[in-house]
N, C-alpha and C. Protein backbone atom coordinates (compact mmCIF):
# COMPACT_ATOMS: atom_id res chain seq x y z
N UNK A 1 0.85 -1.18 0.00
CA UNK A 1 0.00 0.00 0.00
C UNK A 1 0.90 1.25 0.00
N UNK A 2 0.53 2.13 -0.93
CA UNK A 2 1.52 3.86 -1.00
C UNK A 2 1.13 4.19 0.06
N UNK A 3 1.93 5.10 0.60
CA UNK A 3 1.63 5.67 2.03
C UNK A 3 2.46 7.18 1.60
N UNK A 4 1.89 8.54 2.36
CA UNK A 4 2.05 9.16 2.22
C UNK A 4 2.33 10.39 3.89
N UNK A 5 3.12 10.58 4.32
CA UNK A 5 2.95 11.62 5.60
C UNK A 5 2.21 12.67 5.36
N UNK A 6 2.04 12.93 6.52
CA UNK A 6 1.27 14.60 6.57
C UNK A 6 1.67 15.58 6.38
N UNK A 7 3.09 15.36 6.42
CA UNK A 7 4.32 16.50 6.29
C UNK A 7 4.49 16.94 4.97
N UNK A 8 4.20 15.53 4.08
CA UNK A 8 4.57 15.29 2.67
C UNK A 8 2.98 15.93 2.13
N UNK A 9 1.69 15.88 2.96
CA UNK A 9 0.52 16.54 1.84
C UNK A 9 0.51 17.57 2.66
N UNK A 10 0.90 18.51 3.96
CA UNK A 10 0.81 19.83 3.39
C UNK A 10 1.82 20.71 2.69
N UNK A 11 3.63 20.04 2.82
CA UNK A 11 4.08 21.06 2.03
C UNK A 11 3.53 20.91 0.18
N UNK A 12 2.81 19.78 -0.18
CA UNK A 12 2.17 19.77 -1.54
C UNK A 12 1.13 20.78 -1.39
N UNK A 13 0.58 21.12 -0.36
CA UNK A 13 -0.60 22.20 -0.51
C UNK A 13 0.15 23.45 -0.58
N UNK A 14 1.44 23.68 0.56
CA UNK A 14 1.88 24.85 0.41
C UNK A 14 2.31 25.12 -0.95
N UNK A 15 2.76 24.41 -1.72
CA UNK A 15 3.20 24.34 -2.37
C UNK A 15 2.51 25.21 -3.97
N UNK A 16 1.27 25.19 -3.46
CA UNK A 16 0.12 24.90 -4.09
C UNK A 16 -0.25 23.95 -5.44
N UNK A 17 0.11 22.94 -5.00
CA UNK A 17 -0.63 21.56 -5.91
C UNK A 17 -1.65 21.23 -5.11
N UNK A 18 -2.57 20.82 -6.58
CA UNK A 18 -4.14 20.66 -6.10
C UNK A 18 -4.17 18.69 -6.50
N UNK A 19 -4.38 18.74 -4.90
CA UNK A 19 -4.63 17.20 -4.46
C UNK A 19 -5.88 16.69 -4.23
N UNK A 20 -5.86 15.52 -4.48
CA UNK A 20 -7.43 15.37 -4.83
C UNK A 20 -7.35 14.51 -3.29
N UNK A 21 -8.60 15.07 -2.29
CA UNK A 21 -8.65 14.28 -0.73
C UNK A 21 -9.40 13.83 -0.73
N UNK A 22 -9.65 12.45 0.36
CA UNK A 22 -10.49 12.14 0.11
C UNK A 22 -10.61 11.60 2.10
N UNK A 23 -11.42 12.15 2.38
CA UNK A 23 -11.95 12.36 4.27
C UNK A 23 -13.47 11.28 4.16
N UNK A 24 -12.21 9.77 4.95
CA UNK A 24 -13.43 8.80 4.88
C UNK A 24 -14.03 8.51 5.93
N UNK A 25 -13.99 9.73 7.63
CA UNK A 25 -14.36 9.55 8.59
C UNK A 25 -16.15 10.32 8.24
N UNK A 26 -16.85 9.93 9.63
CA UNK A 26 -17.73 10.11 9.76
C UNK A 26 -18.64 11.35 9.52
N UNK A 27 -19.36 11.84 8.94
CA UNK A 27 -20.17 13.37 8.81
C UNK A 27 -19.58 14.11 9.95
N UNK A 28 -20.04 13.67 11.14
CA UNK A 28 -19.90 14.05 12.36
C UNK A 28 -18.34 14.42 12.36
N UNK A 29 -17.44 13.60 12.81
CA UNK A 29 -16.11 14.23 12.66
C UNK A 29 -15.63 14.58 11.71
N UNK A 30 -15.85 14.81 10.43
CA UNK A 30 -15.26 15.86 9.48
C UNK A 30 -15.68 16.98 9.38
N UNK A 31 -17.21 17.00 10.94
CA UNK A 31 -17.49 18.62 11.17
C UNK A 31 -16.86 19.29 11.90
N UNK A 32 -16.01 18.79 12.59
CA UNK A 32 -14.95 18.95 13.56
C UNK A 32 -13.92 19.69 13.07
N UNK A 33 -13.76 19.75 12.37
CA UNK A 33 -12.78 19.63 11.49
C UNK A 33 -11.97 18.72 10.51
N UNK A 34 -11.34 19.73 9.57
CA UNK A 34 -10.91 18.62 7.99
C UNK A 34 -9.90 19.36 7.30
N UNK A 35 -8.97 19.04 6.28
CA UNK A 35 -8.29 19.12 5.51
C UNK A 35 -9.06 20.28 4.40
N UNK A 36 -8.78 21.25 4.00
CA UNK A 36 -9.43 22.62 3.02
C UNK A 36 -9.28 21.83 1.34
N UNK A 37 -10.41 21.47 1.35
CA UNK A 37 -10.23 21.08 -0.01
C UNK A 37 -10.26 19.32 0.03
N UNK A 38 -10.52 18.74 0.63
CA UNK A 38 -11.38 17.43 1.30
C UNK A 38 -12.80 17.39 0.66
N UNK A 39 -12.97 15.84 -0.12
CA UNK A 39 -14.18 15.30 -0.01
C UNK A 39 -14.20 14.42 0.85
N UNK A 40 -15.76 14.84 1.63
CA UNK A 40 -16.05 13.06 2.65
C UNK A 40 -17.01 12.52 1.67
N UNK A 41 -15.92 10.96 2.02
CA UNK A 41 -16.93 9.92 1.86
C UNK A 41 -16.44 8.55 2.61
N UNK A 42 -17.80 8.67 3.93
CA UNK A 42 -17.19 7.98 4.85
C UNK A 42 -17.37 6.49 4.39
N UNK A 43 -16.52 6.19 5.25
CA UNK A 43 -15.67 4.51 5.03
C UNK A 43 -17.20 3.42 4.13
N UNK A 44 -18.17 3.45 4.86
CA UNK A 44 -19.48 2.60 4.82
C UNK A 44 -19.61 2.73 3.33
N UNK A 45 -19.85 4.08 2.89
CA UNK A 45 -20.05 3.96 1.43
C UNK A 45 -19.39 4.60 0.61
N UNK A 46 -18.02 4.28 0.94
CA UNK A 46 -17.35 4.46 -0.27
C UNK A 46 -17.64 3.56 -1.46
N UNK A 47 -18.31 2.02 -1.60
CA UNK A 47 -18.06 1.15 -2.86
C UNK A 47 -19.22 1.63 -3.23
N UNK A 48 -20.26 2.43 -2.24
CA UNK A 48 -21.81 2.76 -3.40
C UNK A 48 -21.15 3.83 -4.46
N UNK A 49 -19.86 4.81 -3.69
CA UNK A 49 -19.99 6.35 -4.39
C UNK A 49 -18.50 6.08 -5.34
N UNK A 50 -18.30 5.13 -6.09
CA UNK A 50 -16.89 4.71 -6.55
C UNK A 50 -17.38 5.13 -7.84
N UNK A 51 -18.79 5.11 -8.43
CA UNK A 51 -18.61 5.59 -9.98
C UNK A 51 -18.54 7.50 -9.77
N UNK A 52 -18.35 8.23 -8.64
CA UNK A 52 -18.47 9.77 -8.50
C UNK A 52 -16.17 9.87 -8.75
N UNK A 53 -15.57 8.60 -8.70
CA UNK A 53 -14.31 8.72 -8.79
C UNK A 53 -13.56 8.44 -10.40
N UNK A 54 -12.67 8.73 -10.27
CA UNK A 54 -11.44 8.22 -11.48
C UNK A 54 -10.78 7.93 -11.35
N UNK A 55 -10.61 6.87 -12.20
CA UNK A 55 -9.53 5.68 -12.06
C UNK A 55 -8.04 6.32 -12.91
N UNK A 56 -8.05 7.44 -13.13
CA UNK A 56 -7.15 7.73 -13.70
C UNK A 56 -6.47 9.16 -12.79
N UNK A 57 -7.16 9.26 -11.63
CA UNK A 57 -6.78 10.58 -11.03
C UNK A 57 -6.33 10.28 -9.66
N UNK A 58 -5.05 10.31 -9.18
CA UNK A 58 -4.35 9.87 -7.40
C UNK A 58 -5.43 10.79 -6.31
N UNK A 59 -5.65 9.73 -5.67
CA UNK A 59 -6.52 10.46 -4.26
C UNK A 59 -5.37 10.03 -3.30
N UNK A 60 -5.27 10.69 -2.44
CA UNK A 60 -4.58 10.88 -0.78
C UNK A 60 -5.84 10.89 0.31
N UNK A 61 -5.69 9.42 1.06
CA UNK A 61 -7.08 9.10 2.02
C UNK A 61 -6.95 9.58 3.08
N UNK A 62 -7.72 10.34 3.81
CA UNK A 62 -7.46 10.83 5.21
C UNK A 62 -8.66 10.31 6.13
N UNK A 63 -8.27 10.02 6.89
CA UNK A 63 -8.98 9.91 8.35
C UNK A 63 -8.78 10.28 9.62
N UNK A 64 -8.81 10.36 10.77
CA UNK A 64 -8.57 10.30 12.51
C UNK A 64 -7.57 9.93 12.11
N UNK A 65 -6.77 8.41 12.24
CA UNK A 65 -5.79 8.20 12.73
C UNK A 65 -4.52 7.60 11.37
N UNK A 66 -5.30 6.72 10.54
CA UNK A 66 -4.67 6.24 9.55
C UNK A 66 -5.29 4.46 9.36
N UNK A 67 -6.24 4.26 10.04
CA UNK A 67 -6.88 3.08 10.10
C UNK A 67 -7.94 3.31 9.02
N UNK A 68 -8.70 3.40 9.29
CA UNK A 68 -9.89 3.45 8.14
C UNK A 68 -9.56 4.11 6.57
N UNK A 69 -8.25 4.90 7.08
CA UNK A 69 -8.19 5.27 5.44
C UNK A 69 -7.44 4.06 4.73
N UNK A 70 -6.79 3.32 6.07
CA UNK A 70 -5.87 2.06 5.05
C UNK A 70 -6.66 1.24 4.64
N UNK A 71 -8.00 1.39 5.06
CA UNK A 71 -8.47 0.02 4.73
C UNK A 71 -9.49 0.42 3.63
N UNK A 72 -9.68 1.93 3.76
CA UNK A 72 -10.07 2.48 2.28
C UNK A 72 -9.27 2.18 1.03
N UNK A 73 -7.35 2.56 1.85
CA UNK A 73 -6.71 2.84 0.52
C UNK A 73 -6.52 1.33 -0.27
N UNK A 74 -6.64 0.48 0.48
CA UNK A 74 -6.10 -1.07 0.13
C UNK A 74 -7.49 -1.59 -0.80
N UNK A 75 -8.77 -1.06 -0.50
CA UNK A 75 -10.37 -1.38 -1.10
C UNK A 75 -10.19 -0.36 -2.52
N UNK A 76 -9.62 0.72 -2.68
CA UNK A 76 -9.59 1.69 -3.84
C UNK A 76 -8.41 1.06 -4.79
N UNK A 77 -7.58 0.52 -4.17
CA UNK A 77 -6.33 -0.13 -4.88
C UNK A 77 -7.00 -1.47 -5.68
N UNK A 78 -7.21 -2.41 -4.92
CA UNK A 78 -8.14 -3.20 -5.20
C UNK A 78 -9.33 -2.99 -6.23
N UNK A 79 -10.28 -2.05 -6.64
CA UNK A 79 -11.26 -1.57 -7.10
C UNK A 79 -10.06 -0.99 -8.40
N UNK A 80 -9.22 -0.70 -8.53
CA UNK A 80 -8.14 -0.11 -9.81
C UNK A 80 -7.76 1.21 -9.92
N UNK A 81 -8.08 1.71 -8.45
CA UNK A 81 -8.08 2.82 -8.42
C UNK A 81 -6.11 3.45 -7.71
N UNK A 82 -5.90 4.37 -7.83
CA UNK A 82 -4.98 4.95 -7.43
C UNK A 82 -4.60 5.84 -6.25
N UNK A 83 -4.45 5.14 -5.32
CA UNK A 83 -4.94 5.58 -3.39
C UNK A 83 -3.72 5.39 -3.12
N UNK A 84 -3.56 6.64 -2.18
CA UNK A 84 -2.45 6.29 -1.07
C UNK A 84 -3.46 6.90 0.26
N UNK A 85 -2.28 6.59 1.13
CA UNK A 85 -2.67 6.53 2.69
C UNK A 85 -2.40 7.41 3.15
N UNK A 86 -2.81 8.72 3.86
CA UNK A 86 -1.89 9.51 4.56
C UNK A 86 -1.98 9.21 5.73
N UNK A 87 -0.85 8.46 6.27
CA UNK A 87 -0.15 7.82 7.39
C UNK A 87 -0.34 8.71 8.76
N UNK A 88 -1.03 8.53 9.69
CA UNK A 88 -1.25 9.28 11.41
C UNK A 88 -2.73 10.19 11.22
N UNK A 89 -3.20 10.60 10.17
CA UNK A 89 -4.42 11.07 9.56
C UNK A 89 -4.51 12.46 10.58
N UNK A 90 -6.09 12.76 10.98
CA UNK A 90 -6.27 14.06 11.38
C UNK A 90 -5.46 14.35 13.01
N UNK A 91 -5.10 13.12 13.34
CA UNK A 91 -4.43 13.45 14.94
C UNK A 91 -2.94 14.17 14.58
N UNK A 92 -2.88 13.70 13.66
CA UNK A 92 -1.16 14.16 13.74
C UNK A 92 -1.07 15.59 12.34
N UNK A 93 -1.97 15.50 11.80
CA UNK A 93 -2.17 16.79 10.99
C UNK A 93 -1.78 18.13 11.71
N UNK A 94 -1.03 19.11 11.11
CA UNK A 94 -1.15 20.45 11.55
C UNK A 94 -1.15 21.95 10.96
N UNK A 95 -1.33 21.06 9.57
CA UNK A 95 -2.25 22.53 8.81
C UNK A 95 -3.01 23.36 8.93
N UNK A 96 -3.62 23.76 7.79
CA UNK A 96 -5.01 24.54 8.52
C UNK A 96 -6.19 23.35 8.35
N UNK A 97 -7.30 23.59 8.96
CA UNK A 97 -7.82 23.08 8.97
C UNK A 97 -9.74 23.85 8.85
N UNK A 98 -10.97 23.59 8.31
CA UNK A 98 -11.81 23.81 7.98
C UNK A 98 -12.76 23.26 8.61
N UNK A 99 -13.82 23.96 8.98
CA UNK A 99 -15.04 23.29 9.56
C UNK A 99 -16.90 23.55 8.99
């Protein structure tokens, strides 16, 4: 599975490259806060909302910790899609962040 740090997707934001996110925690905690420029689509239905993706475009998975997005990124890999993981997810994030 690609894995990606947090260190490594915000200096890509500072950077300003436009990354395609993808925030597979719950409604509820991605009201909490999230990554600026984040789609949710939490873990449950990601395989209903897989034709809203492209198989030709890299997503970076975020979650809480780095659990649920691995098991997103390993189901999107699987499906032919092009996923990495961002490794420690919203706990260890320290960008800005959106609510």
């Amino acid at each position: 599975m690609k894995e990606i740090t947090v260190q490594e997707v915000q200096q890509s934001i500072e950077n300003g490259n436009k990354l395609n996110l993808i925030d597979v925690r719950e409604v509820s905690e991605v009201q909490e806060g999230h990554v600026p420029g984040s789609i949710n689509i939490p873990l449950g239905l990601l395989e209903f909302r897989l034709p809203e993706l492209d198989k030709n475009t890299p997503y970076i998975i975020i979650c809480r910790s780095g659990g649920r997005s691995g098991q997103a990124t390993e189901f999107l890999n699987y499906q032919g899609y092009n996923a990495t993981n961002m490794v420690g997810g919203m706990l260890a994030w320290e960008g800005k962040v959106e609510q």
